[in-house]
C-alpha atoms as a PDB file:
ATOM      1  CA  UNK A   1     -14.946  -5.179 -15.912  1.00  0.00           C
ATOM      2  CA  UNK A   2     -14.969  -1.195 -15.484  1.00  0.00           C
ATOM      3  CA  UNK A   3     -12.041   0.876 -16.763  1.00  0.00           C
ATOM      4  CA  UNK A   4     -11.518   1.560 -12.947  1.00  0.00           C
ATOM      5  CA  UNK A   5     -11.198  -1.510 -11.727  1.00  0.00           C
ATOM      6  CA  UNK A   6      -9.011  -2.479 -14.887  1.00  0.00           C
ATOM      7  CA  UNK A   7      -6.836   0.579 -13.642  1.00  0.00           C
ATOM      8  CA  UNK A   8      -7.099  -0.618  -9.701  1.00  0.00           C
ATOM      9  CA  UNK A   9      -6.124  -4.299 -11.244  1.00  0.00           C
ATOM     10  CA  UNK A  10      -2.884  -3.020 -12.601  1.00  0.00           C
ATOM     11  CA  UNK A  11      -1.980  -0.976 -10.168  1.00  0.00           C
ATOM     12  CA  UNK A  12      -2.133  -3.433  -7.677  1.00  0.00           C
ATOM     13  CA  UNK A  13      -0.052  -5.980 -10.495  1.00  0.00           C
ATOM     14  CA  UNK A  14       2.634  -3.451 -10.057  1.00  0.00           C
ATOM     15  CA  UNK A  15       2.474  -2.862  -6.560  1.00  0.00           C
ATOM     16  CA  UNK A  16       2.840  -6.859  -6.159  1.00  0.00           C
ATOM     17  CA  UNK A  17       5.862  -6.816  -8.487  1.00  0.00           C
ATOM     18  CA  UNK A  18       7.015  -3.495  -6.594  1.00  0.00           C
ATOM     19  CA  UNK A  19       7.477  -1.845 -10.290  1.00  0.00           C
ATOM     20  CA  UNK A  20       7.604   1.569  -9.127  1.00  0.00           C
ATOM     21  CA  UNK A  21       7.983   2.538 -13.320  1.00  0.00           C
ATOM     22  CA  UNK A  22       4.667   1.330 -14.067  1.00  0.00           C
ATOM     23  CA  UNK A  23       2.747   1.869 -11.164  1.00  0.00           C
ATOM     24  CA  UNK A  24       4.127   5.922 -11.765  1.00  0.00           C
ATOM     25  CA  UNK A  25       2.551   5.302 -15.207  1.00  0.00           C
ATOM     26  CA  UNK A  26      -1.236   5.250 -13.571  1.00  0.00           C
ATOM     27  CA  UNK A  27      -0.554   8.388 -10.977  1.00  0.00           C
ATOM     28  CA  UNK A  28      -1.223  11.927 -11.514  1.00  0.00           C
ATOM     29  CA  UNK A  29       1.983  14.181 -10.567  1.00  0.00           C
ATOM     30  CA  UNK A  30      -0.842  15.736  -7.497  1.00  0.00           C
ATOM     31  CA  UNK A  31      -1.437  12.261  -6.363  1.00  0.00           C
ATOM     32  CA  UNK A  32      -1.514  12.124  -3.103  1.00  0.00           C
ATOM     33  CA  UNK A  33      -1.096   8.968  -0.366  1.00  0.00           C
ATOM     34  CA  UNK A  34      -1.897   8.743   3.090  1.00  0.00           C
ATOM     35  CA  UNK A  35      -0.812   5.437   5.133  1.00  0.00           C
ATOM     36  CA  UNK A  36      -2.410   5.149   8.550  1.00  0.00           C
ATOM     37  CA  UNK A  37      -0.215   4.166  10.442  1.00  0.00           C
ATOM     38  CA  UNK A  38       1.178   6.016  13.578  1.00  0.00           C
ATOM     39  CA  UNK A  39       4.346   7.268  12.566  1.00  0.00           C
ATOM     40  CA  UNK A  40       5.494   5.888  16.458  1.00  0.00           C
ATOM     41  CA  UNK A  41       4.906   1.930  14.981  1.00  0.00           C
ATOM     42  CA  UNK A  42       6.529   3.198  11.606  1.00  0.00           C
ATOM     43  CA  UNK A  43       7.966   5.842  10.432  1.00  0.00           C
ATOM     44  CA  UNK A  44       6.802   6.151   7.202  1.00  0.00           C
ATOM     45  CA  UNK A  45       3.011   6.436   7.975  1.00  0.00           C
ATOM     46  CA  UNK A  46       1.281   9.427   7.535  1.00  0.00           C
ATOM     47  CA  UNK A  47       0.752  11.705   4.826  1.00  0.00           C
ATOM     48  CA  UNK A  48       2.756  12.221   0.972  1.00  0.00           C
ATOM     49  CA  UNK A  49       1.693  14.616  -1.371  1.00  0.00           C
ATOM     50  CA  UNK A  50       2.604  14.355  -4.751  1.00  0.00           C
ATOM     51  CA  UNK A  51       3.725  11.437  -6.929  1.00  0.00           C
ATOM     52  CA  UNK A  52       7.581  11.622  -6.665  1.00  0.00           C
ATOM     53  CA  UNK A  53       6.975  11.645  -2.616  1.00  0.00           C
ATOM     54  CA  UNK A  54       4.400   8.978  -2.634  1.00  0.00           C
ATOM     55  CA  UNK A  55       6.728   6.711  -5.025  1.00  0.00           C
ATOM     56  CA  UNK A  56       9.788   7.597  -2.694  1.00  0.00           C
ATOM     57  CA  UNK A  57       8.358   6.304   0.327  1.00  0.00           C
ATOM     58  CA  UNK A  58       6.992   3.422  -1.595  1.00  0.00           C
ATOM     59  CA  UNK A  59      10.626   2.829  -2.739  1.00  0.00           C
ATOM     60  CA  UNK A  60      11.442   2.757   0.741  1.00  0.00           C
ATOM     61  CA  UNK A  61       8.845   0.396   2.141  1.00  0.00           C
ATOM     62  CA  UNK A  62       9.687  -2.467  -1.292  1.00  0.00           C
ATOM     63  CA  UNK A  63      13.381  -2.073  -0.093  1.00  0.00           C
ATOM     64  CA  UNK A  64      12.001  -3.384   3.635  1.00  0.00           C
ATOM     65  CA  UNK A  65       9.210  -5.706   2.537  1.00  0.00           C
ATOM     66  CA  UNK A  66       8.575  -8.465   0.843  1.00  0.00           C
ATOM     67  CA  UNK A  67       5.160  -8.262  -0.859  1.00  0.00           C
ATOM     68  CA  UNK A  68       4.063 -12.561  -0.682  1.00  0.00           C
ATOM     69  CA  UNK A  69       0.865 -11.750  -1.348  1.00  0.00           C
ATOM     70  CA  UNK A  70      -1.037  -8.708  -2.297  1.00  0.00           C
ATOM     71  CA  UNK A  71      -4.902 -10.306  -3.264  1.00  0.00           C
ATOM     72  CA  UNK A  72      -7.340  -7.225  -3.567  1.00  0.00           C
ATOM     73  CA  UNK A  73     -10.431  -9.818  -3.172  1.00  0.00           C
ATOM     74  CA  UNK A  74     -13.315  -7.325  -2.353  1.00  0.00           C
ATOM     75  CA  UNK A  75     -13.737  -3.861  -4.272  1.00  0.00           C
ATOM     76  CA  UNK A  76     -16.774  -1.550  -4.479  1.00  0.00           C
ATOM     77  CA  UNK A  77     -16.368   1.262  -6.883  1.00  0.00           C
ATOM     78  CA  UNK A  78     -18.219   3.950  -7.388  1.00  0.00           C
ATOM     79  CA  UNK A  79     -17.756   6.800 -10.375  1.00  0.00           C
ATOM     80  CA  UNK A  80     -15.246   9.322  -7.217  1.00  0.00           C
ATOM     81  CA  UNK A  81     -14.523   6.893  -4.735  1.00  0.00           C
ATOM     82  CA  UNK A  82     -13.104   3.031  -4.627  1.00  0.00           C
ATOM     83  CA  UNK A  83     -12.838   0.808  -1.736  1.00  0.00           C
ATOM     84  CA  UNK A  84     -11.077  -2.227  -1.982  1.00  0.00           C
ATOM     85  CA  UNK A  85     -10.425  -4.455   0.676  1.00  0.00           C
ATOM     86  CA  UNK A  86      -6.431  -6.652   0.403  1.00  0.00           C
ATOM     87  CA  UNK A  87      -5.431  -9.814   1.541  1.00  0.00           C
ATOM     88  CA  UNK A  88      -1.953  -9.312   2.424  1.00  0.00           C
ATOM     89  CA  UNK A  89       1.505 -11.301   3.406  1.00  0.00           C
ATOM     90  CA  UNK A  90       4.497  -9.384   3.829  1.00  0.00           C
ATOM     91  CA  UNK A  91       8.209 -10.282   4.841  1.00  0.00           C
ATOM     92  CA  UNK A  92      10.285  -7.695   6.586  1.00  0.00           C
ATOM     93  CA  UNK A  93      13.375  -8.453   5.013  1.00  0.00           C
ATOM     94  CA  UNK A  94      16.038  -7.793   7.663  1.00  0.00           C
ATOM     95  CA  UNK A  95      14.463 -10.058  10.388  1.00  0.00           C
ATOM     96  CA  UNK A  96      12.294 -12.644   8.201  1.00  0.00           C
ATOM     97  CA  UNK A  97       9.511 -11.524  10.472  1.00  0.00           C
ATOM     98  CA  UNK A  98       6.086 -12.206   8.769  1.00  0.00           C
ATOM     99  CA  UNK A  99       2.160 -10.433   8.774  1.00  0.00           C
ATOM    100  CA  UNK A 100      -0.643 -11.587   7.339  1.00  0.00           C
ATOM    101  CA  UNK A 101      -3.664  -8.954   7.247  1.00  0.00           C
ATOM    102  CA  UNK A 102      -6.031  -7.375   6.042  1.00  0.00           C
ATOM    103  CA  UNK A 103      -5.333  -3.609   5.016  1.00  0.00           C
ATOM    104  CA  UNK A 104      -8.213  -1.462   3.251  1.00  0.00           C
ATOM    105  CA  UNK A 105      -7.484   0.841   0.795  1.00  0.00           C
ATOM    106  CA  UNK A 106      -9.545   4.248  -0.243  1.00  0.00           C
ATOM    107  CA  UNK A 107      -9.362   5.985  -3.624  1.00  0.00           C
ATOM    108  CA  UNK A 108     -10.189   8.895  -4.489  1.00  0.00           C
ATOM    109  CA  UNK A 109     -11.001   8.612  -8.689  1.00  0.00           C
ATOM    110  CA  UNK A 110     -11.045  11.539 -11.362  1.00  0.00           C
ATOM    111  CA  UNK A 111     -12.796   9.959 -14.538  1.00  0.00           C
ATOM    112  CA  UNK A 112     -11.734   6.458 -13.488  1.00  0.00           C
ATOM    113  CA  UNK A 113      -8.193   7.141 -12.709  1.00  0.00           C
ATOM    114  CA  UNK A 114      -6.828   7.484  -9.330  1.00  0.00           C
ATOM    115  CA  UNK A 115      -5.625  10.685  -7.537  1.00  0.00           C
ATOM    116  CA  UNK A 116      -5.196   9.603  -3.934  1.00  0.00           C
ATOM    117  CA  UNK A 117      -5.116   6.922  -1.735  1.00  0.00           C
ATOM    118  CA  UNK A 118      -5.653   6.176   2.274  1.00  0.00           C
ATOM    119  CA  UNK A 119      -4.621   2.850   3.285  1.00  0.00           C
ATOM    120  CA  UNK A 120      -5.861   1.663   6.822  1.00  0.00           C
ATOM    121  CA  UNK A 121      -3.936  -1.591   8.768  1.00  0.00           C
ATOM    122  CA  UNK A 122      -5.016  -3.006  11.778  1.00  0.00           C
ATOM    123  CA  UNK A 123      -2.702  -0.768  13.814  1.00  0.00           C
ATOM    124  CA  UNK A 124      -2.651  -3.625  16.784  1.00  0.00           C
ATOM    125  CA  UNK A 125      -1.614  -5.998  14.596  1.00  0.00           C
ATOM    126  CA  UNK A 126       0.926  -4.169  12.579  1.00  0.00           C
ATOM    127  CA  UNK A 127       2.325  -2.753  16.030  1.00  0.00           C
ATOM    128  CA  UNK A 128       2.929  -6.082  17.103  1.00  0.00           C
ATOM    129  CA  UNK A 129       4.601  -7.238  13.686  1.00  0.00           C
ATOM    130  CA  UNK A 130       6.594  -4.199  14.317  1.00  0.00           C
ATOM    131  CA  UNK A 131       7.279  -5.322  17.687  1.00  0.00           C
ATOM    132  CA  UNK A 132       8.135  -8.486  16.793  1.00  0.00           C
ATOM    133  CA  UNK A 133      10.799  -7.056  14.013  1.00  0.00           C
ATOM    134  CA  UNK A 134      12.253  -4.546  16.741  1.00  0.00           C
ATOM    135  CA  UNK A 135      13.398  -7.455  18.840  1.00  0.00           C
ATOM    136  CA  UNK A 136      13.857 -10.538  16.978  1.00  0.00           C
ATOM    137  CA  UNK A 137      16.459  -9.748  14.095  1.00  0.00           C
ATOM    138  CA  UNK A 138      18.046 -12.697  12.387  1.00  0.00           C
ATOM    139  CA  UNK A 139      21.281 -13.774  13.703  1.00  0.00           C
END
């Protein structure tokens, strides 16, 4: 196994876990993290720059989701760039509303470590998880 995709194993261990404290440990403070999703299906898509404001919004989305599963199955990595391809389950807490999916995620690597990341959703699906939050919230 490459350093990289030692790092990308951990960082993804901590995501699962939402440990914001050691997934900080593997970020640069100029990391940057861009979630593409229109910020009209969720407001926290879009763009963060730097670690404190990428770890803030993650903060935010762990306090709404549940993370049930979180299974980065296919990765190619190359010695700038890693693409790894998730398996995911998530609960929105509030409602119990559930997605499965299949989100992609981009790095950008600096001698194997990361410095910023797209994620990319299937926006119709996610829209109609969001939809489906929006107007069934638990009684």
């Amino acid at each position: 196994m490459t350093k990289t995709r030692t790092i990308l194993d951990e960082i993804y261990d901590a995501w699962r876990d939402h440990d914001l404290e050691r997934l900080a440990s593997y970020l640069p403070d100029e990391f940057s993290h861009m979630i593409h999703i229109p910020q009209d299906v969720h407001p926290l898509g879009g763009m963060c720059r730097g670690k404190k404001a990428a770890l803030e919004r993650l903060s935010l989305i762990f306090t709404q989701f549940d993370s049930l599963r979180l299974d980065p199955s296919e990765a190619v990595i190359d010695p700038d760039t890693a693409a790894v391809e998730i398996q995911i389950h998530c609960r929105h807490k509030e409602t119990g509303q559930s997605l499965e999916s299949v989100k992609t995620n981009f790095w950008t690597l600096e001698a194997g470590w990361p410095v910023s990341l797209a994620e990319y959703y299937d926006i119709a699906g996610f829209r109609a998880f969001m939809s489906a939050v929006e107007t069934n919230p638990l009684s």
